[in-house]
C-alpha atoms as a PDB file:
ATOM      1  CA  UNK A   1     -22.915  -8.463  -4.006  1.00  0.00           C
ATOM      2  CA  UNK A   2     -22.340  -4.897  -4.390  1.00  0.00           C
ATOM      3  CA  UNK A   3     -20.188  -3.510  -7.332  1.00  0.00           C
ATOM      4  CA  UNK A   4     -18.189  -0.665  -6.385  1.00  0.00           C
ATOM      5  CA  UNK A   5     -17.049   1.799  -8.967  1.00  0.00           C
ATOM      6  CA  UNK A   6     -13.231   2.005  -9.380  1.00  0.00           C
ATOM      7  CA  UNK A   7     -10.891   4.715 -11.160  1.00  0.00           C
ATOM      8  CA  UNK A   8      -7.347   3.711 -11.481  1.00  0.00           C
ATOM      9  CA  UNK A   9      -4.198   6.115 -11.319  1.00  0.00           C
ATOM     10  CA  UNK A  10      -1.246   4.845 -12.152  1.00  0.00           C
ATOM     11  CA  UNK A  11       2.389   6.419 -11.579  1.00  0.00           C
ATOM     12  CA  UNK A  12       4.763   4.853 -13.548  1.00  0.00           C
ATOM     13  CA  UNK A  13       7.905   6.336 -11.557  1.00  0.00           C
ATOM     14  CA  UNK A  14       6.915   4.551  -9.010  1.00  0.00           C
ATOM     15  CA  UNK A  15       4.551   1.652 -10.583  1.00  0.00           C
ATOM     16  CA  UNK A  16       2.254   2.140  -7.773  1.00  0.00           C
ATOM     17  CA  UNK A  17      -1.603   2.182  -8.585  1.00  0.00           C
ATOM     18  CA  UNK A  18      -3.736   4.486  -6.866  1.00  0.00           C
ATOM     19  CA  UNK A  19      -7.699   4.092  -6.667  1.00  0.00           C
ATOM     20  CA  UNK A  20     -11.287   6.351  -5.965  1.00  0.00           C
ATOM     21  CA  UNK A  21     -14.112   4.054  -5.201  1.00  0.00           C
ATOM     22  CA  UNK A  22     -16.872   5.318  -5.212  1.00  0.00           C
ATOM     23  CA  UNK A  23     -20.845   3.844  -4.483  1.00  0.00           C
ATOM     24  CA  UNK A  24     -22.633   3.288  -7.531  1.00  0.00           C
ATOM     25  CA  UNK A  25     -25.659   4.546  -5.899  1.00  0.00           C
ATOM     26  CA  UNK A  26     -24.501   7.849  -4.494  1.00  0.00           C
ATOM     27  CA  UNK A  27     -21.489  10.258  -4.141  1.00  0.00           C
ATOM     28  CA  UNK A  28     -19.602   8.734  -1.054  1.00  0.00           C
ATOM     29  CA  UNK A  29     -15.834   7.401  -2.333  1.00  0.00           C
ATOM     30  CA  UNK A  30     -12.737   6.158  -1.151  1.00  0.00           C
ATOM     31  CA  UNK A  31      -9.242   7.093  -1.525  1.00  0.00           C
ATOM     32  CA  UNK A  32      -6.623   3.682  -2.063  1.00  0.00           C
ATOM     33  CA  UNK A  33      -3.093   4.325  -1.445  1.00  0.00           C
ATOM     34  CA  UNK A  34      -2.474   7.783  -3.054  1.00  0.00           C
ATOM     35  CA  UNK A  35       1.068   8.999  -4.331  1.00  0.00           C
ATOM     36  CA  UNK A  36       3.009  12.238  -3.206  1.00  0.00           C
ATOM     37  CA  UNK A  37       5.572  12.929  -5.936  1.00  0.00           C
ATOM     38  CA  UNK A  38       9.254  12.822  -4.876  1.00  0.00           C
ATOM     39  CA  UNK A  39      12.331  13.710  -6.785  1.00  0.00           C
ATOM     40  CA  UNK A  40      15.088  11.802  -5.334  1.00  0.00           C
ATOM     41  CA  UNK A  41      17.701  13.618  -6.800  1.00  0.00           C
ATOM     42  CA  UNK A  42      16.470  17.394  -5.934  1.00  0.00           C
ATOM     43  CA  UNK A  43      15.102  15.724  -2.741  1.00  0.00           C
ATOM     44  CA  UNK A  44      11.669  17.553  -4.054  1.00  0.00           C
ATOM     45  CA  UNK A  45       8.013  17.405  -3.984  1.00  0.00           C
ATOM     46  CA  UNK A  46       5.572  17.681  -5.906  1.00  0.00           C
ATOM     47  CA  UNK A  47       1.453  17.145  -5.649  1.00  0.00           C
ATOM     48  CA  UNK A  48       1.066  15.910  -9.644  1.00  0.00           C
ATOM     49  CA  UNK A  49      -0.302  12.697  -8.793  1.00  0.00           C
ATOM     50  CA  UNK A  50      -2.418  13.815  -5.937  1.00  0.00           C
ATOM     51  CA  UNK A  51      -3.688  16.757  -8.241  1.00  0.00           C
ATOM     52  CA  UNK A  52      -5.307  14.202 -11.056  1.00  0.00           C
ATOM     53  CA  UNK A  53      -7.095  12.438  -7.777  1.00  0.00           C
ATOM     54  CA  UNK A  54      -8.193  15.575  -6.477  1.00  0.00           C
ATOM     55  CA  UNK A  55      -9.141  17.025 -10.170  1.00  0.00           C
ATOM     56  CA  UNK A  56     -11.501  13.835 -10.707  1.00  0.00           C
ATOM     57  CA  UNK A  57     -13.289  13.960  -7.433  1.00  0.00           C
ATOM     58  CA  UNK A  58     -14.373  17.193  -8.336  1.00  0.00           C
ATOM     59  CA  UNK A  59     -15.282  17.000 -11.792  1.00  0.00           C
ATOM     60  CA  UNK A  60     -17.442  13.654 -10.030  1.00  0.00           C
ATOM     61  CA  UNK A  61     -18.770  15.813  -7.592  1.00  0.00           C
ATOM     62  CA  UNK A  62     -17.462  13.031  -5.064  1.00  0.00           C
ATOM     63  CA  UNK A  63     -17.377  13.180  -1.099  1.00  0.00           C
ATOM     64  CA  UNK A  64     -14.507  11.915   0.188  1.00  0.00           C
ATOM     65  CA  UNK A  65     -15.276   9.123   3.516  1.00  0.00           C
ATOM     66  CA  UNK A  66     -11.885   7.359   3.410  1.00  0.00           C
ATOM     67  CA  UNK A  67      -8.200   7.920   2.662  1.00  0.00           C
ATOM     68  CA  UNK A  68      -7.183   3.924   2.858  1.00  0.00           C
ATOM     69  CA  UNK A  69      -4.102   2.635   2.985  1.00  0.00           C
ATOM     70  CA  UNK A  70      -2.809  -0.906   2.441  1.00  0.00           C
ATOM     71  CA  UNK A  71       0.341  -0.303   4.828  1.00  0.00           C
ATOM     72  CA  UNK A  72       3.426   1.715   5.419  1.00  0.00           C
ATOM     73  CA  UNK A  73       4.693   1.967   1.894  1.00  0.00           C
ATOM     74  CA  UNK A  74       8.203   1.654   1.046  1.00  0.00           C
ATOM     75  CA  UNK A  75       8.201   2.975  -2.559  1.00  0.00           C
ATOM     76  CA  UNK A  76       6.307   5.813  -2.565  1.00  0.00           C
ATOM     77  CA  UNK A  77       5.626   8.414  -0.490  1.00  0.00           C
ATOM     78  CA  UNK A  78       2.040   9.097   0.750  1.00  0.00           C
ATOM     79  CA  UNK A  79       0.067  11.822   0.011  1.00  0.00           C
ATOM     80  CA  UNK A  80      -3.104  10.600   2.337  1.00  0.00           C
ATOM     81  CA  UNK A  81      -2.351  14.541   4.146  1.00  0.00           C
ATOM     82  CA  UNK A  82      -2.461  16.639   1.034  1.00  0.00           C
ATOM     83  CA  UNK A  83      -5.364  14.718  -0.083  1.00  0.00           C
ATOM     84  CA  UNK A  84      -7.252  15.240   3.586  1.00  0.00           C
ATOM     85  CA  UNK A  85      -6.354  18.788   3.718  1.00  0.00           C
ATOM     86  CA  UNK A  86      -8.173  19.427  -0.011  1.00  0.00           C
ATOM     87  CA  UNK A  87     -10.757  16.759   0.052  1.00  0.00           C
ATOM     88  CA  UNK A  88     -11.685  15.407   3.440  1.00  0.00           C
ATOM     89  CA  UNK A  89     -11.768  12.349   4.858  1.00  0.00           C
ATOM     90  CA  UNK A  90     -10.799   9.728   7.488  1.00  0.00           C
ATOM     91  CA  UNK A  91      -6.811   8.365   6.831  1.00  0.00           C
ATOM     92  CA  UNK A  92      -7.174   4.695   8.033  1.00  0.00           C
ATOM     93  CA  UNK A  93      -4.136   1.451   8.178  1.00  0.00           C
ATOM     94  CA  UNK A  94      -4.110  -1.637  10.205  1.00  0.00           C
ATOM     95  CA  UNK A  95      -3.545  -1.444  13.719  1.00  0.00           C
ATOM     96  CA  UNK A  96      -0.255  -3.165  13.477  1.00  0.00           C
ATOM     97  CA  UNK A  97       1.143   0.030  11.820  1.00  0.00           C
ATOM     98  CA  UNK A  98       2.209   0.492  15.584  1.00  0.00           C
ATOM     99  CA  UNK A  99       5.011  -2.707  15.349  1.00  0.00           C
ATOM    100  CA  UNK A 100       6.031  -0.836  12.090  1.00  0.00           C
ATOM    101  CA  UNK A 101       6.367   2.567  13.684  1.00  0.00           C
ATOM    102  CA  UNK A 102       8.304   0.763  16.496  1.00  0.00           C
ATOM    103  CA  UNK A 103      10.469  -0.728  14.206  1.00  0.00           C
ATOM    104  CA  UNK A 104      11.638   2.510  11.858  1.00  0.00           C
ATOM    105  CA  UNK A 105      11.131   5.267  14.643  1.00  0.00           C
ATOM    106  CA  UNK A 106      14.759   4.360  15.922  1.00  0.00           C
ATOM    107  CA  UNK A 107      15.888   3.918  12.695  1.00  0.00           C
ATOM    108  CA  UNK A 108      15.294   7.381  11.581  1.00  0.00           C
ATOM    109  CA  UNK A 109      16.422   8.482  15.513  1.00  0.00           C
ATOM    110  CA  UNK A 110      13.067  10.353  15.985  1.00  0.00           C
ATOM    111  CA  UNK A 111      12.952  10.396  19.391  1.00  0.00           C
ATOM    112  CA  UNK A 112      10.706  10.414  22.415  1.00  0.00           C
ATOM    113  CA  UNK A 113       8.526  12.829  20.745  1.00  0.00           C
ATOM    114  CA  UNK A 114       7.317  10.574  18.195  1.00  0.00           C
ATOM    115  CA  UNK A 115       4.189   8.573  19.177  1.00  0.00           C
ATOM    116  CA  UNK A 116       4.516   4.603  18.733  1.00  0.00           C
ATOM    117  CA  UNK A 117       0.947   4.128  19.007  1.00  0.00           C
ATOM    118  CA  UNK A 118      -0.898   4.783  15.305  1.00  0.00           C
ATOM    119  CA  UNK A 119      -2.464   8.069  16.597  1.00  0.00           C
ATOM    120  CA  UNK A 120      -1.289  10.015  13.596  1.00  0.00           C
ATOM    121  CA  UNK A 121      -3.988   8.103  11.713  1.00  0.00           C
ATOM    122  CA  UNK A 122      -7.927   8.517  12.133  1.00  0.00           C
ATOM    123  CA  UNK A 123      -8.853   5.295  12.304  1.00  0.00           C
ATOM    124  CA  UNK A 124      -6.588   2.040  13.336  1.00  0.00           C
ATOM    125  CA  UNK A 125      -8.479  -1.293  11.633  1.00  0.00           C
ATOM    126  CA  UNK A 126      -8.145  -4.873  13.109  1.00  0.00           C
ATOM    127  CA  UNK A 127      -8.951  -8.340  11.154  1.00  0.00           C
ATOM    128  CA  UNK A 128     -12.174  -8.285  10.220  1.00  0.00           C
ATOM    129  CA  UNK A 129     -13.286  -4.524  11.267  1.00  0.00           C
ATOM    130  CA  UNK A 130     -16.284  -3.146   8.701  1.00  0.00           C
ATOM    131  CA  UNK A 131     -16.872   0.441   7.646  1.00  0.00           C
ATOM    132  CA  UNK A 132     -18.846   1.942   4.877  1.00  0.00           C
ATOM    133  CA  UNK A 133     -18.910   4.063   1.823  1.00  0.00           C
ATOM    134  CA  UNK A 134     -22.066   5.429   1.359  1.00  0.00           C
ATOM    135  CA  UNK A 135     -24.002   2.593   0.876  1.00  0.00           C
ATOM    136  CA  UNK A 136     -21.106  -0.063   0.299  1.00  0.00           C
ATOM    137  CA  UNK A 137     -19.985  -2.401   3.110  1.00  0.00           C
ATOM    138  CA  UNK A 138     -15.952  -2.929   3.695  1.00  0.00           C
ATOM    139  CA  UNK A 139     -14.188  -5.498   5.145  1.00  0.00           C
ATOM    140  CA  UNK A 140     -10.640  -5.792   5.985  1.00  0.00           C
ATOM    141  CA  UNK A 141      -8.546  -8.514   6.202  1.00  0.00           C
ATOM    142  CA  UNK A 142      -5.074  -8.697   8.156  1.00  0.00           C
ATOM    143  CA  UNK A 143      -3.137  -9.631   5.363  1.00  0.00           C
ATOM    144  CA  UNK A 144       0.733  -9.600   7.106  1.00  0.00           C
ATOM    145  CA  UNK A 145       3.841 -10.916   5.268  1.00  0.00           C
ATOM    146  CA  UNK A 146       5.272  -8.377   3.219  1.00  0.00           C
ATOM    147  CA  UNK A 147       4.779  -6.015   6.330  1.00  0.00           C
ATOM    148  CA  UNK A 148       3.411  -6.704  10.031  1.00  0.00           C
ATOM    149  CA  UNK A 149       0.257  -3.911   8.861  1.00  0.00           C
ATOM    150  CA  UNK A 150      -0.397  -5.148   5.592  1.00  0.00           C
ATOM    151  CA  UNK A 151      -4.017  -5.354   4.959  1.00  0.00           C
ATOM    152  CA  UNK A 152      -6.683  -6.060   2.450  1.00  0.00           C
ATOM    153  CA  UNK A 153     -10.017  -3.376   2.037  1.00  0.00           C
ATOM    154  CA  UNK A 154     -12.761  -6.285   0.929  1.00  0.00           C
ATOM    155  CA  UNK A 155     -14.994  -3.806  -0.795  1.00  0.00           C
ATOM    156  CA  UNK A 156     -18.742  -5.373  -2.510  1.00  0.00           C
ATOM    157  CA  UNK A 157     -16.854  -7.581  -4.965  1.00  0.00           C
ATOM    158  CA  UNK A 158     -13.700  -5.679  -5.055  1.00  0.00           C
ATOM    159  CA  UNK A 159     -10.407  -6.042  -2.703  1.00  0.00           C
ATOM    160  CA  UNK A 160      -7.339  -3.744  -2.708  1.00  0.00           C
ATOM    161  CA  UNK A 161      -5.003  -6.402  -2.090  1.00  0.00           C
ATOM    162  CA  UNK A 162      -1.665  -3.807  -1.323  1.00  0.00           C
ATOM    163  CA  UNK A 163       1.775  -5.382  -1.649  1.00  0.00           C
ATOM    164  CA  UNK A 164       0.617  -8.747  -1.023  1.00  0.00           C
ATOM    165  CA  UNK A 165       0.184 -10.445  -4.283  1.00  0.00           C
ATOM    166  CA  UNK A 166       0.899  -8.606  -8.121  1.00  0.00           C
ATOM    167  CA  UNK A 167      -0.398  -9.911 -11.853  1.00  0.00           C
ATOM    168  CA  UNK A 168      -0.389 -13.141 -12.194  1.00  0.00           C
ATOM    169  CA  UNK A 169       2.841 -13.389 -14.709  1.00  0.00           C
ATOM    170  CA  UNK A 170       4.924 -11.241 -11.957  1.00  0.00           C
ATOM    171  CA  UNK A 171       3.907 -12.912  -8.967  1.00  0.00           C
ATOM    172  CA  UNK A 172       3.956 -11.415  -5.318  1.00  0.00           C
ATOM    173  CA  UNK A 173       5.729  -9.281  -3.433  1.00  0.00           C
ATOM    174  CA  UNK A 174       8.908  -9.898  -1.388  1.00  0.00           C
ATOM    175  CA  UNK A 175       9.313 -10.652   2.311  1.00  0.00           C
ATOM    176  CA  UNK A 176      12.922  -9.375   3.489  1.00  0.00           C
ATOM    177  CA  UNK A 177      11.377  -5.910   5.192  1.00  0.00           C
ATOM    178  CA  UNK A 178      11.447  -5.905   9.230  1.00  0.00           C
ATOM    179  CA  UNK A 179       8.740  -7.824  10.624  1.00  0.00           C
ATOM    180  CA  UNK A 180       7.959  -9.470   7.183  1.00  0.00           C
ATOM    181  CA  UNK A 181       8.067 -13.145   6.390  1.00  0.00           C
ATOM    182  CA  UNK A 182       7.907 -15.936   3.149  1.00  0.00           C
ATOM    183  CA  UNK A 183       5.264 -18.048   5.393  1.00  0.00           C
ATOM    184  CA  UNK A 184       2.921 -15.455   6.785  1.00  0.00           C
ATOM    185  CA  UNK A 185       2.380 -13.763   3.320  1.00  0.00           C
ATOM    186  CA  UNK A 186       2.044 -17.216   1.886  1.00  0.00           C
ATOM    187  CA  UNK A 187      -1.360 -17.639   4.155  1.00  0.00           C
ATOM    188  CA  UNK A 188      -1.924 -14.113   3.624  1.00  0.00           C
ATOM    189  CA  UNK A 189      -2.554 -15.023   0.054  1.00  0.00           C
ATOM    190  CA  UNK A 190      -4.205 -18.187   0.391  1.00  0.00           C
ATOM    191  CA  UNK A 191      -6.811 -16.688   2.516  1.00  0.00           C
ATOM    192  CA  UNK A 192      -6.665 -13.736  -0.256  1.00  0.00           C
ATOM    193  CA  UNK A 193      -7.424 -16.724  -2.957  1.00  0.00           C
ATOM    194  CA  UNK A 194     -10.418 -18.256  -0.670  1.00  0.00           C
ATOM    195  CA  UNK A 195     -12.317 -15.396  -1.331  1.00  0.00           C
ATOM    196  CA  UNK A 196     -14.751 -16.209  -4.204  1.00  0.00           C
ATOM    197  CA  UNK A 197     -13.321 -16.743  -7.470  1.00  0.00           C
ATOM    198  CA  UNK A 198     -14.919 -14.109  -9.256  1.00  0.00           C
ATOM    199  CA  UNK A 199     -14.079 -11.383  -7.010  1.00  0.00           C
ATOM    200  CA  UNK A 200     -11.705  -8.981  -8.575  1.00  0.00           C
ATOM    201  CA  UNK A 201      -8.248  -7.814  -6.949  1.00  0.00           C
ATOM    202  CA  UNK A 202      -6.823  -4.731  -7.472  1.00  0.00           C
ATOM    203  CA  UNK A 203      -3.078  -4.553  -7.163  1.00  0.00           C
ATOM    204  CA  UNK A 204      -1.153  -1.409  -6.000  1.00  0.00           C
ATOM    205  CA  UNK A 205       1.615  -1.616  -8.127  1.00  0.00           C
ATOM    206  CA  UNK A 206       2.457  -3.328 -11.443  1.00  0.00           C
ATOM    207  CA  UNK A 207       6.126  -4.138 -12.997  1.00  0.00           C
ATOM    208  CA  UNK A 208       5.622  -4.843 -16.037  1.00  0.00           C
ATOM    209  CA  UNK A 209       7.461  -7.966 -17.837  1.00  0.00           C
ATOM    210  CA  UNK A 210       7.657  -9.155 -21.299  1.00  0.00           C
ATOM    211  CA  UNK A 211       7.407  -5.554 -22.492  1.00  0.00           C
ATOM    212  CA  UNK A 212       3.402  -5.228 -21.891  1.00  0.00           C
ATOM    213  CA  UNK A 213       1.625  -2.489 -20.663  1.00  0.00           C
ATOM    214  CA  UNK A 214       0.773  -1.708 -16.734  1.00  0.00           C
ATOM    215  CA  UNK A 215      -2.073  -3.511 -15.537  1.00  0.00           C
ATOM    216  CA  UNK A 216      -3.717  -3.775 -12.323  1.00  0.00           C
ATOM    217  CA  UNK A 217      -6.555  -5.681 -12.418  1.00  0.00           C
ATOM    218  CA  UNK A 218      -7.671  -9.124 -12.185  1.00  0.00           C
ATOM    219  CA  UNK A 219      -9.208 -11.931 -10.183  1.00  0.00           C
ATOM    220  CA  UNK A 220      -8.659 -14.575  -7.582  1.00  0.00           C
ATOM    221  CA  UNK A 221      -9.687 -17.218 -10.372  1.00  0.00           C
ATOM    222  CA  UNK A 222      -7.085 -16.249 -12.523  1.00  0.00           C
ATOM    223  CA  UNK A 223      -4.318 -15.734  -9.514  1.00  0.00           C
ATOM    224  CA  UNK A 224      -4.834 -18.965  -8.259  1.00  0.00           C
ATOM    225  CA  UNK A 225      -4.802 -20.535 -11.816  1.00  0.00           C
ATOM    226  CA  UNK A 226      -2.131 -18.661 -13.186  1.00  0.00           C
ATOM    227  CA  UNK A 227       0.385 -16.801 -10.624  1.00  0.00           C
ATOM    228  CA  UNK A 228       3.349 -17.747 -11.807  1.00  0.00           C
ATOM    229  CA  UNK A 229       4.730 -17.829  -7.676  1.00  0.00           C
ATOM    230  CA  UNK A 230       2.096 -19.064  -6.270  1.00  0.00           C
ATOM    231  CA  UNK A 231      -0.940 -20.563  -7.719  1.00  0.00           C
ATOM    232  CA  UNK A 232      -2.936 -23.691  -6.670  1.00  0.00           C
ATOM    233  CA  UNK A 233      -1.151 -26.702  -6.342  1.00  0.00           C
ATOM    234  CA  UNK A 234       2.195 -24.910  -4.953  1.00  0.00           C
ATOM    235  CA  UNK A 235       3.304 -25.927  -1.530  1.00  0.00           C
ATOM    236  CA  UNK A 236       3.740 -23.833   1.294  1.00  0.00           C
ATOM    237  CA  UNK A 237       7.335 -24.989   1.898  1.00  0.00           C
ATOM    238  CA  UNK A 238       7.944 -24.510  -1.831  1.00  0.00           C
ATOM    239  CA  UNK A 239       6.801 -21.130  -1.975  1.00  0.00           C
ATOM    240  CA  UNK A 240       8.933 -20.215   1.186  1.00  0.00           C
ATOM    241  CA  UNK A 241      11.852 -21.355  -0.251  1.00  0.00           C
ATOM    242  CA  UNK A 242      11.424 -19.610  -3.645  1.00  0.00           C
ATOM    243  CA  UNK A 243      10.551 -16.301  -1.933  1.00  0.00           C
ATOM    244  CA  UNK A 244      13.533 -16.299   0.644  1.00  0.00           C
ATOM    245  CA  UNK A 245      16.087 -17.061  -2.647  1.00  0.00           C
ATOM    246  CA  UNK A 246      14.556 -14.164  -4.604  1.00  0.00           C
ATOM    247  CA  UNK A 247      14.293 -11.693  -1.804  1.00  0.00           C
ATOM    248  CA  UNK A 248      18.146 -12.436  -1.407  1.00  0.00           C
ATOM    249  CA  UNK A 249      18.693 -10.910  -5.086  1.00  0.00           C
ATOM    250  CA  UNK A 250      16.460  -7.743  -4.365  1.00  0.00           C
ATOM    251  CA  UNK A 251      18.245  -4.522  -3.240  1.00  0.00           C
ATOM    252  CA  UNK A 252      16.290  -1.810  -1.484  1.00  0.00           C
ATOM    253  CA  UNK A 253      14.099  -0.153  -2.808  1.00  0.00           C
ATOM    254  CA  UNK A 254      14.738   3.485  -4.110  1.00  0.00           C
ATOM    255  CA  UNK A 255      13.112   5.173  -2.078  1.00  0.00           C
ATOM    256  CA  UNK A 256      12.453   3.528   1.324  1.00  0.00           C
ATOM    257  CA  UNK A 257      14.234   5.503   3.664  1.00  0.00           C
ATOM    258  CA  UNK A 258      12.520   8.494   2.221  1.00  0.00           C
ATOM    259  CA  UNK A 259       8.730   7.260   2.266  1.00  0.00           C
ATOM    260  CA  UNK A 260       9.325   4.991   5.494  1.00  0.00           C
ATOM    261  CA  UNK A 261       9.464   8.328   7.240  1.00  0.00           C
ATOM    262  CA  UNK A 262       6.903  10.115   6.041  1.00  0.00           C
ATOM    263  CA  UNK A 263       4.453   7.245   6.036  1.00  0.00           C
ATOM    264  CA  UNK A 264       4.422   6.222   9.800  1.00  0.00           C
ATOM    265  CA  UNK A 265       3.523   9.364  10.387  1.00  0.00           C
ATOM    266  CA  UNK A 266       0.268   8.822   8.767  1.00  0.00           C
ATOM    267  CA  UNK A 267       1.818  11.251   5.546  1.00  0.00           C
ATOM    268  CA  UNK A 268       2.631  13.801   7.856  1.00  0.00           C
ATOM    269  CA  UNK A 269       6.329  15.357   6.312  1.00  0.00           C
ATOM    270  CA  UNK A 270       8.675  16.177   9.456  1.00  0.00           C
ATOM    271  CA  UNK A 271       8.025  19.301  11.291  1.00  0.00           C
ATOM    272  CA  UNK A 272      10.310  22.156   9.882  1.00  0.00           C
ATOM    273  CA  UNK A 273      13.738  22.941  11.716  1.00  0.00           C
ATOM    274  CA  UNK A 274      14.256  26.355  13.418  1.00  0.00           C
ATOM    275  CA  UNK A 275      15.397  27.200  10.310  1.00  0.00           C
ATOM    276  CA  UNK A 276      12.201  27.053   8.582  1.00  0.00           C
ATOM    277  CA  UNK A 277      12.865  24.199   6.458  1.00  0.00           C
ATOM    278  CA  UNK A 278      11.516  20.533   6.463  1.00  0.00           C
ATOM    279  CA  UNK A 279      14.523  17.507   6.963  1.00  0.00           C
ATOM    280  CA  UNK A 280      14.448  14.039   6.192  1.00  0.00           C
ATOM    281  CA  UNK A 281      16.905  11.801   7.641  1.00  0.00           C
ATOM    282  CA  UNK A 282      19.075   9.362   6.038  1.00  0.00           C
ATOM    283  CA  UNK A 283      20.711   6.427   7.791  1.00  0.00           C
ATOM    284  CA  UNK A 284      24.344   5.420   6.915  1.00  0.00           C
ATOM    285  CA  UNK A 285      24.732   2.076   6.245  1.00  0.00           C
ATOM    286  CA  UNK A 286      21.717   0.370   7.987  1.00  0.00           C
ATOM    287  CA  UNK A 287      20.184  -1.286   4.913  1.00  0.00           C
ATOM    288  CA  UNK A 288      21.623  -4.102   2.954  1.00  0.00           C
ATOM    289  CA  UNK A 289      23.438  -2.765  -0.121  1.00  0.00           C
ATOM    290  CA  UNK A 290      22.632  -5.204  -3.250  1.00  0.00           C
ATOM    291  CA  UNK A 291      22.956  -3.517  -6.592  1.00  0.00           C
ATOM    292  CA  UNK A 292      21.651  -6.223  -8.531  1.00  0.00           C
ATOM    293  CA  UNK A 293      18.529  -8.276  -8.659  1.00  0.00           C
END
């Protein structure tokens, strides 16, 4: 099996991990889940993150195929546009990004104008669709549970597993968003964990506990040994019941009604006002309001 290369960026404001995968045999790479800086307090962007991505494909001499992402992130804003513009590239999600645009577009009042349908995007995957990177075969899996458009990019022996499972001492991700569910990500993961045991998973964000540094890598031997949610021997009913009682702790994350926006439209920022200037829009009390978990 085919051993993709695999350069890791990691943004602690936001603990997401961003990758470039590139074929070992030639200059064709792939773009995982890339970060647009966002100030929450200035409202403000910035292109940091997306620079250091950009700054290595170049030094690499790299040729962007790809901009991949795992699903509609709710953490981070995406900066799958500002990558396209400077590097090139086809931005590709699951084809049920269209339940999640159907879901948020009224949220976020955007109006007939905004297309339901995933056409923001270059490329809509279903289960089990295959592209390439250079000479690498892909694979991805519908992984739903966390989101209805969660999926996994099966890459030679790599997969980019998204929000679906973390390290094995943190566990996996939670449930409570519209559309999501305990159950469905539980067989999410177990078909995640049938995959051969040596394969390694690469995890888009890492929360550190115990006080040790981020990490992102590992594989499904040591998940299904070791995840301290879910690992072998754990039933399905158990698992739902221990997800649903710690999703009821979690509050929202910080910046979901931000990056929500931006990333059903494929990374796209709202068009400006007649005013000149760009407007996100924040919903009054339409999110559950937990300030501790």
């Amino acid at each position: 099996m085919s051993q993709p290369l695999v350069t890791a960026f990691y943004d602690p404001a936001t603990f997401t991990v961003s990758y470039v995968v590139r074929d070992p045999s030639g200059d064709a790479c792939a773009i995982i889940d890339p970060v647009l800086d966002y100030e929450p307090k200035a409202a403000h962007i910035a292109h940091h993150s997306a620079d250091a991505i950009c700054s290595h494909v170049t030094r690499e001499g790299l040729r962007v195929e790809w901009i991949l992402e795992t699903h509609a992130h709710a953490d981070h804003l995406s900066a799958a546009q500002y990558l396209r513009q400077h590097l090139g590239g086809k931005v590709a999600i699951g084809e049920h990004i269209r339940d999640v645009q159907k879901s948020f577009g009224p949220l976020f009042d955007l109006g007939d104008t905004f297309a339901t349908d995933g056409s923001q995007f270059d490329r809509l995957f279903a289960d089990n669709d295959s592209f390439r990177i250079g000479t690498l075969d892909g694979r991805v899996l519908h992984t739903p549970g966390h989101t209805p458009a969660c999926v996994t990019y099966l890459i030679g022996d790599a997969a980019f597993v998204g929000d679906t499972v973390f390290m094995p001492d943190y566990g996996t991700a939670r449930a409570d968003f519209p559309g999501g569910d305990a159950r469905t990500l539980y067989r999410s993961i177990r078909r995640i964990y049938d995959l051969p045991p040596t394969t390694r998973l690469f995890m888009c964000h890492d929360y550190p506990p115990h006080g040790r540094k981020p990490m992102w890598e590992t594989t499904v031997a040591a998940e299904r040994s070791g995840n301290v949610m879910l690992r072998d021997g754990i039933a399905e009913d158990d698992y739902v019941k221990a997800r649903r009682a710690r999703d009821r702790t979690l509050p929202a994350p910080q910046l979901i009604l931000p990056s929500l926006q931006v990333n059903i439209r494929a990374g796209h920022l709202p068009e400006p006002a007649a005013n000149g200037r760009r407007y996100l829009r924040i919903p009054l009390n339409q999110l559950p309001c937990r300030e501790h978990g």
